[in-house]
PDB file of N, CA and C in Angstrom:
ATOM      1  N   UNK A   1      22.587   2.831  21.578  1.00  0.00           N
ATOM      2  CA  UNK A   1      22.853   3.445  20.292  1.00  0.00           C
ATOM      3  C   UNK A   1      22.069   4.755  20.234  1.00  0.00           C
ATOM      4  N   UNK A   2      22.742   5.836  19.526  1.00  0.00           N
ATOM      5  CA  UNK A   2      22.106   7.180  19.340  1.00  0.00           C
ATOM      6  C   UNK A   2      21.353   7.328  18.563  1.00  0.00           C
ATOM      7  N   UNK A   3      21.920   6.749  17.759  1.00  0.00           N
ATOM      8  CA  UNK A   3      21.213   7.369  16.255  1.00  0.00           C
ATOM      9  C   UNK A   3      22.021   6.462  14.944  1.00  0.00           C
ATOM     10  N   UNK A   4      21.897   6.148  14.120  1.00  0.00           N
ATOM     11  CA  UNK A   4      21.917   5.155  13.119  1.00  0.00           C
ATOM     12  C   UNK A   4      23.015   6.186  12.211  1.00  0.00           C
ATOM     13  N   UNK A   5      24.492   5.147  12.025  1.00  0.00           N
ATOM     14  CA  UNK A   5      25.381   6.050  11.559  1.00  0.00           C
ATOM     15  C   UNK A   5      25.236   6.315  10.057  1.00  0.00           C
ATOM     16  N   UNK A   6      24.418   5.285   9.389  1.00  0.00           N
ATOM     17  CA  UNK A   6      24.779   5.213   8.134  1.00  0.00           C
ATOM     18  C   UNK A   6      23.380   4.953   7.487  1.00  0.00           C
ATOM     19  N   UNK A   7      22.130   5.378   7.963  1.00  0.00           N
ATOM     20  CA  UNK A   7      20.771   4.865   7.106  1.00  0.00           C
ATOM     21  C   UNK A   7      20.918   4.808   6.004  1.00  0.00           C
ATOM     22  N   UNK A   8      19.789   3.551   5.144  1.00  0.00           N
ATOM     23  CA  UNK A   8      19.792   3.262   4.094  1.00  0.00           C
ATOM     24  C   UNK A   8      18.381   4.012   2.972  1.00  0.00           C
ATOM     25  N   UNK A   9      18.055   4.253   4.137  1.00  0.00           N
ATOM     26  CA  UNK A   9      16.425   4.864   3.738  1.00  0.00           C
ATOM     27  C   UNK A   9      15.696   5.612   4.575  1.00  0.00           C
ATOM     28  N   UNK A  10      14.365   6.313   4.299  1.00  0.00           N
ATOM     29  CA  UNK A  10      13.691   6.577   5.054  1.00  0.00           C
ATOM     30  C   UNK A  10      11.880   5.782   5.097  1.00  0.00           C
ATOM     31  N   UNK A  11      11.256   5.881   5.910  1.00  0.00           N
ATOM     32  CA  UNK A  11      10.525   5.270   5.730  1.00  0.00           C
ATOM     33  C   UNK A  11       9.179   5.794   6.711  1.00  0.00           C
ATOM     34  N   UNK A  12       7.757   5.412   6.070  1.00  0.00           N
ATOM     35  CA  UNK A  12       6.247   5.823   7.362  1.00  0.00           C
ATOM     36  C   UNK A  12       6.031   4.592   7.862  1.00  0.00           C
ATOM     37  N   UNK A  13       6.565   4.241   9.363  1.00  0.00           N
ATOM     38  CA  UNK A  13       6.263   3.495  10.489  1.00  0.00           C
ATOM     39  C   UNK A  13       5.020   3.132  10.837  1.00  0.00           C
ATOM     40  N   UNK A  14       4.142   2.185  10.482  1.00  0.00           N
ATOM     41  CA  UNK A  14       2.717   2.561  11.464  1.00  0.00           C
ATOM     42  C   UNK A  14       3.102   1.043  12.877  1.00  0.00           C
ATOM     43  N   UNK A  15       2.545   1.073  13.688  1.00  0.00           N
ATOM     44  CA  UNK A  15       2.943   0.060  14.488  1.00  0.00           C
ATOM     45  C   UNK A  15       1.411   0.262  15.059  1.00  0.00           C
ATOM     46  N   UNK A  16       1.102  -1.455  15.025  1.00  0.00           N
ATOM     47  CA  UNK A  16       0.377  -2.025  15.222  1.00  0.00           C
ATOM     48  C   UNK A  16      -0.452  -1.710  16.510  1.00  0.00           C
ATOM     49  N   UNK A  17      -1.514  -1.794  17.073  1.00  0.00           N
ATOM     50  CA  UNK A  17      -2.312  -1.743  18.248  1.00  0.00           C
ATOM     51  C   UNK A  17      -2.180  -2.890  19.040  1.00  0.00           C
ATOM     52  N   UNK A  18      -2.103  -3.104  20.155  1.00  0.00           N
ATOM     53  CA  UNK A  18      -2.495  -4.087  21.144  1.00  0.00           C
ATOM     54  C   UNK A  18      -3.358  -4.976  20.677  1.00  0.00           C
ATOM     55  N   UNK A  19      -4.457  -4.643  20.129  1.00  0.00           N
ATOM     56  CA  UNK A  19      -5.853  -5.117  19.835  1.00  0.00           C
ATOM     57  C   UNK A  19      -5.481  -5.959  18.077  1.00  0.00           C
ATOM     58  N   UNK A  20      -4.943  -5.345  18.057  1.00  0.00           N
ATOM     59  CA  UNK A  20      -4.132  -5.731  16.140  1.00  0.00           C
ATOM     60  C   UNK A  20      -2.933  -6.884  16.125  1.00  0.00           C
ATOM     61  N   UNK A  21      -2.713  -7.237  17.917  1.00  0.00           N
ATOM     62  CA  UNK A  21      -1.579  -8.044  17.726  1.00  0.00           C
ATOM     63  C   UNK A  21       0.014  -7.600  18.044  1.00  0.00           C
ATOM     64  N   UNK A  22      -0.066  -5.914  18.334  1.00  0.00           N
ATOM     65  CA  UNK A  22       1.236  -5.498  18.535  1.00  0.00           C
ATOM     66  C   UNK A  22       1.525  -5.260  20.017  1.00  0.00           C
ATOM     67  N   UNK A  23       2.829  -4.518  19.894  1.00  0.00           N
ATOM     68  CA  UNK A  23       2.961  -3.961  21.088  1.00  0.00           C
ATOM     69  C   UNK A  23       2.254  -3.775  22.168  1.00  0.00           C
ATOM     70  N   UNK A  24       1.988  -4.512  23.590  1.00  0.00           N
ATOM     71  CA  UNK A  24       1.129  -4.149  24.689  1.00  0.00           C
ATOM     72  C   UNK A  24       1.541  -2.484  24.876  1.00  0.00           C
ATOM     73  N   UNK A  25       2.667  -1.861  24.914  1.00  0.00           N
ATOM     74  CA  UNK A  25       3.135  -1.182  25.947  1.00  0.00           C
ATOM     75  C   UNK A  25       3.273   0.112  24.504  1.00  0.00           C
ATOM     76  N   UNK A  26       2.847  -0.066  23.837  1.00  0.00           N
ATOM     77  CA  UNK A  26       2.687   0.988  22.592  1.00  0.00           C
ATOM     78  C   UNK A  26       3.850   1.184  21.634  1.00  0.00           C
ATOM     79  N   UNK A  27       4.377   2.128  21.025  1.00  0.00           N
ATOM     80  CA  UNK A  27       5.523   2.489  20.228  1.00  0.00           C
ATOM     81  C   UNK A  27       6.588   2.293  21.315  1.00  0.00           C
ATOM     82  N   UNK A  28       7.886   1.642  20.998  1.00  0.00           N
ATOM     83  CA  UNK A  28       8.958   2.148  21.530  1.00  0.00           C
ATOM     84  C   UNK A  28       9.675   3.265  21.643  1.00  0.00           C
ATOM     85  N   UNK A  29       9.886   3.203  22.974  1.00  0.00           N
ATOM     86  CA  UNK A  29      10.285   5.123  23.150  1.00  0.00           C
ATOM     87  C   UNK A  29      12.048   5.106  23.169  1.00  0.00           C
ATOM     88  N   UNK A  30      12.822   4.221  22.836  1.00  0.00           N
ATOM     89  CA  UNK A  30      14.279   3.811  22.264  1.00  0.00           C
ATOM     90  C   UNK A  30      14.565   4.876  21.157  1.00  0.00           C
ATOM     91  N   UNK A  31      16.020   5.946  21.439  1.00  0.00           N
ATOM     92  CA  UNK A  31      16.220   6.304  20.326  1.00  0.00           C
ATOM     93  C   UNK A  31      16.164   5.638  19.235  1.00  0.00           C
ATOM     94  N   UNK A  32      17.032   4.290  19.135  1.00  0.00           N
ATOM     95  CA  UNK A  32      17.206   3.509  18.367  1.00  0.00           C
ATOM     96  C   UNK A  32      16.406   2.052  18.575  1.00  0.00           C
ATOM     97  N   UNK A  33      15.391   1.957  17.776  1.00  0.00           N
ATOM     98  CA  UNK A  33      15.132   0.549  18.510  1.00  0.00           C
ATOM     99  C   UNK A  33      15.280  -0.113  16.921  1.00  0.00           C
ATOM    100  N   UNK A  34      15.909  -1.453  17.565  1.00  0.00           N
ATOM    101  CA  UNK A  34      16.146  -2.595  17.338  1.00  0.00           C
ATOM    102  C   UNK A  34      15.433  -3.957  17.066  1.00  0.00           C
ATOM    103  N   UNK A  35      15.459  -4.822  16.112  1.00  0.00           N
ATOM    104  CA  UNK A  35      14.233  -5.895  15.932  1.00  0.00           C
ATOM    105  C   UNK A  35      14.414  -6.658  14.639  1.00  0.00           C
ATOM    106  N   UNK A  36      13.880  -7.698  14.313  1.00  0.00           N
ATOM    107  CA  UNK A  36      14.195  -7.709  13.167  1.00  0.00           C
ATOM    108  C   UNK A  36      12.630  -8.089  12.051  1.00  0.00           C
ATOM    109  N   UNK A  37      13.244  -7.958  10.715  1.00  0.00           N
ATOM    110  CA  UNK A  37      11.697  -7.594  10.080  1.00  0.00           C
ATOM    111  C   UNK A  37      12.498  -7.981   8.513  1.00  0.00           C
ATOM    112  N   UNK A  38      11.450  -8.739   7.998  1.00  0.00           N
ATOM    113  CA  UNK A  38      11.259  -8.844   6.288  1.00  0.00           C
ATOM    114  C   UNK A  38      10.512  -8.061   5.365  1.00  0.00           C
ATOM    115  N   UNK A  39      10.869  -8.424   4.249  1.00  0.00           N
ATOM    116  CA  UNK A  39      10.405  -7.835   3.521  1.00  0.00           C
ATOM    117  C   UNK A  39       9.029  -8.182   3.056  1.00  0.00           C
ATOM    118  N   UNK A  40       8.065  -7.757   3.475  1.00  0.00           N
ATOM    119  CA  UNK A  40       6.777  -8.586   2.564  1.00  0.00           C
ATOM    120  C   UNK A  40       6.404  -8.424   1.401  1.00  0.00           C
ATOM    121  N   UNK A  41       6.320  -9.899   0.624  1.00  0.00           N
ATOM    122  CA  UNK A  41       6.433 -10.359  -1.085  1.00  0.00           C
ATOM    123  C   UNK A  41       5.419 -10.013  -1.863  1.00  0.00           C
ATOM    124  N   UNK A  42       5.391  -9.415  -2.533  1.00  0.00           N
ATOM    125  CA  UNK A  42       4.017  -8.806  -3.602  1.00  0.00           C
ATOM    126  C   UNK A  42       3.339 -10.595  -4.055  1.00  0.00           C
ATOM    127  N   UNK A  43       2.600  -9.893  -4.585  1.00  0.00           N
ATOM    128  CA  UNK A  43       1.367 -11.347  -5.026  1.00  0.00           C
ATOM    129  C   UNK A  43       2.031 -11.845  -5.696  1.00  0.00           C
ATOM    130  N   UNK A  44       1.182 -13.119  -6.340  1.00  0.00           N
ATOM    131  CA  UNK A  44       2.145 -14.026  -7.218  1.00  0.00           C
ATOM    132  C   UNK A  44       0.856 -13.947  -8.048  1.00  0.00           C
ATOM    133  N   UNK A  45       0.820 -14.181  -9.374  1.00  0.00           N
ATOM    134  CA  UNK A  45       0.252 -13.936 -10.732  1.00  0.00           C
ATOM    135  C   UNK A  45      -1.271 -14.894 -10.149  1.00  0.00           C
ATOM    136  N   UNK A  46      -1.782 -15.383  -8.908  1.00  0.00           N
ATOM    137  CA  UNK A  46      -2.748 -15.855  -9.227  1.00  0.00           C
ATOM    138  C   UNK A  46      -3.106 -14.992  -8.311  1.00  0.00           C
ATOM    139  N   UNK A  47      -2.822 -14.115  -7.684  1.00  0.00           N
ATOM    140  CA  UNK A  47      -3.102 -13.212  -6.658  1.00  0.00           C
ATOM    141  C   UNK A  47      -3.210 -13.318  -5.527  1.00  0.00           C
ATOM    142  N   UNK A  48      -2.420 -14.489  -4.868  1.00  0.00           N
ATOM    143  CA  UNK A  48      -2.248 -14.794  -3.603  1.00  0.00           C
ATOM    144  C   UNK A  48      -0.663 -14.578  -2.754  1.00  0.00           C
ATOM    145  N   UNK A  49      -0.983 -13.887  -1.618  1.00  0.00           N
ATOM    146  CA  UNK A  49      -0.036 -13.468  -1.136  1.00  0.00           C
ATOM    147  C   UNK A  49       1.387 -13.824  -1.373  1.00  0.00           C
ATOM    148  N   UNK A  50       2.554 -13.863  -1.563  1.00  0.00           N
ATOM    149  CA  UNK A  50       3.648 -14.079  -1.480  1.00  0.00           C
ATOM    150  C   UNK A  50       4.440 -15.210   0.640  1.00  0.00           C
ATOM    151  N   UNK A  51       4.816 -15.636   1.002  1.00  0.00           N
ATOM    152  CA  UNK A  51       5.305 -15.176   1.936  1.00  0.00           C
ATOM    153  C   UNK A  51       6.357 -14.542   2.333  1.00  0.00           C
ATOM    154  N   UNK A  52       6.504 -13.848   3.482  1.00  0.00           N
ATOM    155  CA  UNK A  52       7.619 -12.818   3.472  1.00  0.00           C
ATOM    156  C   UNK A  52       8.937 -13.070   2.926  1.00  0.00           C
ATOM    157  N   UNK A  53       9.745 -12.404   3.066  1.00  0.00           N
ATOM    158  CA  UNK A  53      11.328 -13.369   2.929  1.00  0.00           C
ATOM    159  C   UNK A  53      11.404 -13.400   3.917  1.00  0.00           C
ATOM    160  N   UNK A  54      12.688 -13.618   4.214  1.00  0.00           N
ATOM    161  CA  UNK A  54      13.747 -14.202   5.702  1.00  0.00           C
ATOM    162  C   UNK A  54      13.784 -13.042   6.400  1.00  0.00           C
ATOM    163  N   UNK A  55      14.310 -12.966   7.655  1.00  0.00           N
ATOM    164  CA  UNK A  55      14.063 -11.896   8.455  1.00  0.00           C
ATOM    165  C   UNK A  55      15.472 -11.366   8.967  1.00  0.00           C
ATOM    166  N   UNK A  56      16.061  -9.968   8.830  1.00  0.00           N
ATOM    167  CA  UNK A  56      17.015  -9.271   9.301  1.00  0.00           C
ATOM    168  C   UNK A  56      17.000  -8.182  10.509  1.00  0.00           C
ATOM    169  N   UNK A  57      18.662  -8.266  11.072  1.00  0.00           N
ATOM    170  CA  UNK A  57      17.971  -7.081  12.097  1.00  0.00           C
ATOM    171  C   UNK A  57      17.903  -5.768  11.531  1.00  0.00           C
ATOM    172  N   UNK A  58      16.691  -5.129  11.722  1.00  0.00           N
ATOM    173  CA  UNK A  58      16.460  -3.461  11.189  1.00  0.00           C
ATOM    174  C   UNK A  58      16.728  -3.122  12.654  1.00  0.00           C
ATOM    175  N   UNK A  59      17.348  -1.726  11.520  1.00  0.00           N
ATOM    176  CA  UNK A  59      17.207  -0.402  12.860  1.00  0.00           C
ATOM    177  C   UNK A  59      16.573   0.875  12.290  1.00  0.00           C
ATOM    178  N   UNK A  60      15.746   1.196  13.494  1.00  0.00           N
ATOM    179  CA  UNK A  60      14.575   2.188  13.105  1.00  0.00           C
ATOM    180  C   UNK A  60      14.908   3.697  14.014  1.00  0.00           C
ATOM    181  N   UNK A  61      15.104   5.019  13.806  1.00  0.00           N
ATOM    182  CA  UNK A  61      15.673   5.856  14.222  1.00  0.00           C
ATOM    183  C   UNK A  61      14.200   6.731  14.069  1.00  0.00           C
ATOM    184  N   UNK A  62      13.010   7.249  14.667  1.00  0.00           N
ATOM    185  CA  UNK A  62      12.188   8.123  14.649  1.00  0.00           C
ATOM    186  C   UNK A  62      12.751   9.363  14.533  1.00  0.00           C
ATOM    187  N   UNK A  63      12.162  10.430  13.445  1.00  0.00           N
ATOM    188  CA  UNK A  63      12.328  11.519  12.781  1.00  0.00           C
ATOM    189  C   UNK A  63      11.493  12.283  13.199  1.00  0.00           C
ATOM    190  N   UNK A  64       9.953  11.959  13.057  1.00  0.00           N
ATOM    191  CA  UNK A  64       8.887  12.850  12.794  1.00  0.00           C
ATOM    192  C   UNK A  64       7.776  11.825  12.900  1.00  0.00           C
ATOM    193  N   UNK A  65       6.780  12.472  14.252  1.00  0.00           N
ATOM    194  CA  UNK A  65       5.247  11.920  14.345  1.00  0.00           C
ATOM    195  C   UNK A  65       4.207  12.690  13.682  1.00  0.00           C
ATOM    196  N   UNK A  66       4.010  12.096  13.197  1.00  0.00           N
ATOM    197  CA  UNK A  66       2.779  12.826  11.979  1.00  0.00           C
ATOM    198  C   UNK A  66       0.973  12.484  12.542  1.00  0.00           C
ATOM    199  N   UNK A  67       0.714  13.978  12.496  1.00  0.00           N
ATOM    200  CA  UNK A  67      -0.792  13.942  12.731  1.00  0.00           C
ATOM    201  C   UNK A  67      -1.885  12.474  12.799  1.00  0.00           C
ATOM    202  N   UNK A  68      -1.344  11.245  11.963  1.00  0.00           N
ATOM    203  CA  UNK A  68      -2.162  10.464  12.000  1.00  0.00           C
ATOM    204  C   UNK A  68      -1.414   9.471  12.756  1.00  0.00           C
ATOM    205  N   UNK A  69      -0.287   9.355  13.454  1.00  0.00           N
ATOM    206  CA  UNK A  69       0.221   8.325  14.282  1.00  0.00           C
ATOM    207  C   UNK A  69       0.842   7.979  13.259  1.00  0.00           C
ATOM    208  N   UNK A  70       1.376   8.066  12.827  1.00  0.00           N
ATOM    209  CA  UNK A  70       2.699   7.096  11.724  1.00  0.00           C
ATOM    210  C   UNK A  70       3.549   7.684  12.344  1.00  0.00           C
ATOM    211  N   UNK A  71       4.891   7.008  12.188  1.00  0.00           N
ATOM    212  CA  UNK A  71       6.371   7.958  12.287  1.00  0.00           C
ATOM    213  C   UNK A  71       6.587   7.409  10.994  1.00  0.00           C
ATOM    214  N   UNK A  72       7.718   8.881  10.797  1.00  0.00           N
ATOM    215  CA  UNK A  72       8.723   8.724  10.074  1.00  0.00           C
ATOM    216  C   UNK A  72       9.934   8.392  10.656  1.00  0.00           C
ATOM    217  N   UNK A  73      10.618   7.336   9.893  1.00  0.00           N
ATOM    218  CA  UNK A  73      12.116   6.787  11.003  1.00  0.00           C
ATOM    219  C   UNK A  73      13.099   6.803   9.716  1.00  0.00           C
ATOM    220  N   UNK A  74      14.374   6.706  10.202  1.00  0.00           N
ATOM    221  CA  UNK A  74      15.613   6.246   9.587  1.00  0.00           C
ATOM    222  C   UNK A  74      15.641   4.859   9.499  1.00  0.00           C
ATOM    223  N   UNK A  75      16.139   4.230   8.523  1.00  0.00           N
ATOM    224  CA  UNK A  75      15.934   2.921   8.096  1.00  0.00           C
ATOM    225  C   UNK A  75      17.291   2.370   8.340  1.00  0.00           C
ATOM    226  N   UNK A  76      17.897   1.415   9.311  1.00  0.00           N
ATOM    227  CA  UNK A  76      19.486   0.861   8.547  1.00  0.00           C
ATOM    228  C   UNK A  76      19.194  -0.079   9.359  1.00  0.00           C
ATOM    229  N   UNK A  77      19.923  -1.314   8.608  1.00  0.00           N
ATOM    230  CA  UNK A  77      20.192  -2.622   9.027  1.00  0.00           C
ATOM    231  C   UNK A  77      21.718  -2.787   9.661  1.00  0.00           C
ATOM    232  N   UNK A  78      21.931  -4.302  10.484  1.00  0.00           N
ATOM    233  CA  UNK A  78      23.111  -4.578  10.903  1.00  0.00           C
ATOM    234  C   UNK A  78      23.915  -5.349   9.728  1.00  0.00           C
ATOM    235  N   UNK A  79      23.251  -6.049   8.765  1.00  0.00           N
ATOM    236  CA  UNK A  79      23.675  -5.875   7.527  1.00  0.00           C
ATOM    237  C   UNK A  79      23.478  -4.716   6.260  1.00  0.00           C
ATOM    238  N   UNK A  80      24.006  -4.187   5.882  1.00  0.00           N
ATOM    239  CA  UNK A  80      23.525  -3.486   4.983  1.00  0.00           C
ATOM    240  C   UNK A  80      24.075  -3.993   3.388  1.00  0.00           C
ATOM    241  N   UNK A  81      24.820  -4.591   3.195  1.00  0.00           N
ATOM    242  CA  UNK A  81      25.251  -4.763   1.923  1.00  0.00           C
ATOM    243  C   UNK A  81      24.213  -5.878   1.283  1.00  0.00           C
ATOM    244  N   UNK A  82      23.402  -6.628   2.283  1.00  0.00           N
ATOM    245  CA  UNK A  82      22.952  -8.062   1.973  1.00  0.00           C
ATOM    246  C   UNK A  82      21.223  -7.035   1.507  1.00  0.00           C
ATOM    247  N   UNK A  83      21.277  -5.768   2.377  1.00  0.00           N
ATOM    248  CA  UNK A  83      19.660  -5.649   2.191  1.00  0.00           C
ATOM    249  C   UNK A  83      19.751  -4.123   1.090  1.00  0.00           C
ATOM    250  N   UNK A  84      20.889  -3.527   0.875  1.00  0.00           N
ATOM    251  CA  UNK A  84      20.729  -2.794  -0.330  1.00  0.00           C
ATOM    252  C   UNK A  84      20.207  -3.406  -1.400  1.00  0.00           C
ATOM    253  N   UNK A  85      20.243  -4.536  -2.172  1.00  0.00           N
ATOM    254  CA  UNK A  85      19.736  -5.055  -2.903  1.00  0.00           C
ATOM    255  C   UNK A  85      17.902  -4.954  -2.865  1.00  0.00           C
ATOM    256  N   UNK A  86      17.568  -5.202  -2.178  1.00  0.00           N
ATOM    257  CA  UNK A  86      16.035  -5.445  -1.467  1.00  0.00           C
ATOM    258  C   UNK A  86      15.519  -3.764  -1.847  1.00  0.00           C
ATOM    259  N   UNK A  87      16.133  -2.905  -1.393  1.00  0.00           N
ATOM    260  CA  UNK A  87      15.291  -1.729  -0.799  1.00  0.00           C
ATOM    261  C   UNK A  87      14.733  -0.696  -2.531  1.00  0.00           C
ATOM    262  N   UNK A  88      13.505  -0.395  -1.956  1.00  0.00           N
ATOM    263  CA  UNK A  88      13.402   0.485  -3.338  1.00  0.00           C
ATOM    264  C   UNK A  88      12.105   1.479  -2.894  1.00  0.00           C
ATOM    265  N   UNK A  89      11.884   2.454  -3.441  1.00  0.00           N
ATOM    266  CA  UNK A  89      10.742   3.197  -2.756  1.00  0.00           C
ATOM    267  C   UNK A  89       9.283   2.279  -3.160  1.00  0.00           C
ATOM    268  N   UNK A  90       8.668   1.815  -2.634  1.00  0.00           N
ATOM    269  CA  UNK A  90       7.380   1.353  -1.905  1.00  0.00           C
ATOM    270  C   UNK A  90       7.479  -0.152  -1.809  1.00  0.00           C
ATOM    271  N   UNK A  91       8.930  -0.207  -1.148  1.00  0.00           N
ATOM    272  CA  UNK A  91       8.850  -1.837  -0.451  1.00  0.00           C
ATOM    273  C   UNK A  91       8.270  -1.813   0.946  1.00  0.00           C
ATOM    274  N   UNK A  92       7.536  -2.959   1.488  1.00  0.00           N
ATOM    275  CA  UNK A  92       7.060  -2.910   3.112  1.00  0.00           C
ATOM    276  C   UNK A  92       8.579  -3.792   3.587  1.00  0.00           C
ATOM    277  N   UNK A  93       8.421  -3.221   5.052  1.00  0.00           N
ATOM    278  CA  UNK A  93       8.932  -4.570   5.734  1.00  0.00           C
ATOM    279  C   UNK A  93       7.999  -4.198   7.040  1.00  0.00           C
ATOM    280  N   UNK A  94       7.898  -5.737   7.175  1.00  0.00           N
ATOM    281  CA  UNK A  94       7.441  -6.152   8.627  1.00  0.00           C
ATOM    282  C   UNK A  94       8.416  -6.520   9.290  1.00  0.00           C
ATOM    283  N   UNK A  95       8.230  -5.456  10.794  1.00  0.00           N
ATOM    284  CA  UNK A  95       8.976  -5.711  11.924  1.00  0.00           C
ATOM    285  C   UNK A  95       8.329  -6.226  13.019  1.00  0.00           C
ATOM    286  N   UNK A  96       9.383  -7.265  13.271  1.00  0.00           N
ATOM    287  CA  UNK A  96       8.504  -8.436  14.122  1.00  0.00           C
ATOM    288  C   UNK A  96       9.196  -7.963  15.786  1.00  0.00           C
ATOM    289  N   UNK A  97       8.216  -8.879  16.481  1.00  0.00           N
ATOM    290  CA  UNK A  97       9.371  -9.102  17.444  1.00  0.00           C
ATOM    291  C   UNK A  97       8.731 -10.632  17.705  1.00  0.00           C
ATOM    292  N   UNK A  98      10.073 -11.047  17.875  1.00  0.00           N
ATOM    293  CA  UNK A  98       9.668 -12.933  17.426  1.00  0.00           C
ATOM    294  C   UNK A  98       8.773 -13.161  16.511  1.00  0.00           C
ATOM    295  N   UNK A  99       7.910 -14.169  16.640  1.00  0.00           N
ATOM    296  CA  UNK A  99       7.188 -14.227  15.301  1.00  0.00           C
ATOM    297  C   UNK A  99       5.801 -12.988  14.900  1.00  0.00           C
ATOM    298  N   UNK A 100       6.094 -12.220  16.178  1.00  0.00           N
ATOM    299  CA  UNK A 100       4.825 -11.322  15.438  1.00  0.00           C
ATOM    300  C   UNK A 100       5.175 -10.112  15.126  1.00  0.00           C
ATOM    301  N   UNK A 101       4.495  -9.518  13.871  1.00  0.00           N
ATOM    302  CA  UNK A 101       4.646  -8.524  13.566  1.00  0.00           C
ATOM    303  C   UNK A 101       4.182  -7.493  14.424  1.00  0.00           C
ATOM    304  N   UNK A 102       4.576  -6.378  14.356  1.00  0.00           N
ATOM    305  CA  UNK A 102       4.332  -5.090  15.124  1.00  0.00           C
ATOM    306  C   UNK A 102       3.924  -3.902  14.779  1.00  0.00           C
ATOM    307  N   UNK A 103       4.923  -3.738  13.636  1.00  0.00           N
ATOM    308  CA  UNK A 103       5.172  -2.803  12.480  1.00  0.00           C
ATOM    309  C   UNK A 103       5.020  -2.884  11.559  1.00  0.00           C
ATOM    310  N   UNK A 104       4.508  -2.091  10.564  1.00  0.00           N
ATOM    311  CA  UNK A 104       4.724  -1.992   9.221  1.00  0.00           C
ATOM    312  C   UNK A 104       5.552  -0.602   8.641  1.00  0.00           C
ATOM    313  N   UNK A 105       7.090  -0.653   7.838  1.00  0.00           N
ATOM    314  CA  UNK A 105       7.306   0.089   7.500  1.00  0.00           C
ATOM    315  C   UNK A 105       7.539   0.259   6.021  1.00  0.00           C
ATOM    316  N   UNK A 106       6.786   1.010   5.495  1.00  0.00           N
ATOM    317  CA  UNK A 106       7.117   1.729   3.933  1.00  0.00           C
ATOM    318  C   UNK A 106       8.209   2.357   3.819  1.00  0.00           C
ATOM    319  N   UNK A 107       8.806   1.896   2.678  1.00  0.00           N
ATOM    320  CA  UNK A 107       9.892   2.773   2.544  1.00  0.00           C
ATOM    321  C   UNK A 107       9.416   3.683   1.752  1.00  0.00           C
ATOM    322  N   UNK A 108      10.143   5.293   2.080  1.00  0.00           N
ATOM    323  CA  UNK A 108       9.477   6.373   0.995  1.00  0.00           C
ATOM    324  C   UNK A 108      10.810   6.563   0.045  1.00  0.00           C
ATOM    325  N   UNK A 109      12.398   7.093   0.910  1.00  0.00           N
ATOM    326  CA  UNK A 109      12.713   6.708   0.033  1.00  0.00           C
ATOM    327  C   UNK A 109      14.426   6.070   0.211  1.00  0.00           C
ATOM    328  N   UNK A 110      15.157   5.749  -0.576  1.00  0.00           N
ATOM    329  CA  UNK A 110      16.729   5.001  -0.408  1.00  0.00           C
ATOM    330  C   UNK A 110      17.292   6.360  -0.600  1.00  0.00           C
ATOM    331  N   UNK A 111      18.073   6.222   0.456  1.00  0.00           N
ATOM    332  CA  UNK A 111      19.091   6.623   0.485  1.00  0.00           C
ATOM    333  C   UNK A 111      20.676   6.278   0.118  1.00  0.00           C
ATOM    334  N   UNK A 112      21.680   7.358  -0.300  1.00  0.00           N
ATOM    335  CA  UNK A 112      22.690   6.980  -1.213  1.00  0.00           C
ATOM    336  C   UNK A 112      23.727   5.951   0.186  1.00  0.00           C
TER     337      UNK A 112
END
């Protein structure tokens, strides 16, 4: 895949360290890489974490590496009608690969 025909958003990528649990082999260098990732759940009124929701495949399209190691990527899923609902500017999702996370991406902002 080239490039993501139809993003839903944009979003700041940070991906995890080796040492943090992520990626041995660093950022993926994939135009398009592929994976899948939830949304992680704001607190619940006693102030304990939420757990994530269920997990979809994202697709992440890098834009722009920014001075502090974040990217900026294109955001679109292989569903998109199921995760328009979900998306809003300062939702996370964690992108896993199998059960571990890797990534964390903020959304900055939805796109039409």
């Amino acid at each position: 895949m080239q490039r993501i025909e139809r993003p839903l958003a944009q979003a700041l990528v940070r991906w995890l360290t080796a040492a943090e649990g992520g990626r041995q082999s660093g950022p993926p260098t994939a135009t398009v890489y592929r994976s899948t990732a939830s949304f992680q759940s704001e607190r619940d009124p006693l102030d304990q974490p939420r757990p994530p929701t269920e997990a979809h495949t994202v697709l992440l399209q890098e834009t722009e590496c920014l001075p502090d190691g974040r990217r900026r990527c294109l955001v679109g899923f292989l569903a998109p009608d199921l995760m328009r609902p979900h998306l809003r500017a300062g939702a996370r999702l964690l992108v896993l690969e199998g059960p571990r996370t890797v990534a964390t991406a903020d959304i900055e902002v939805v796109l039409d």
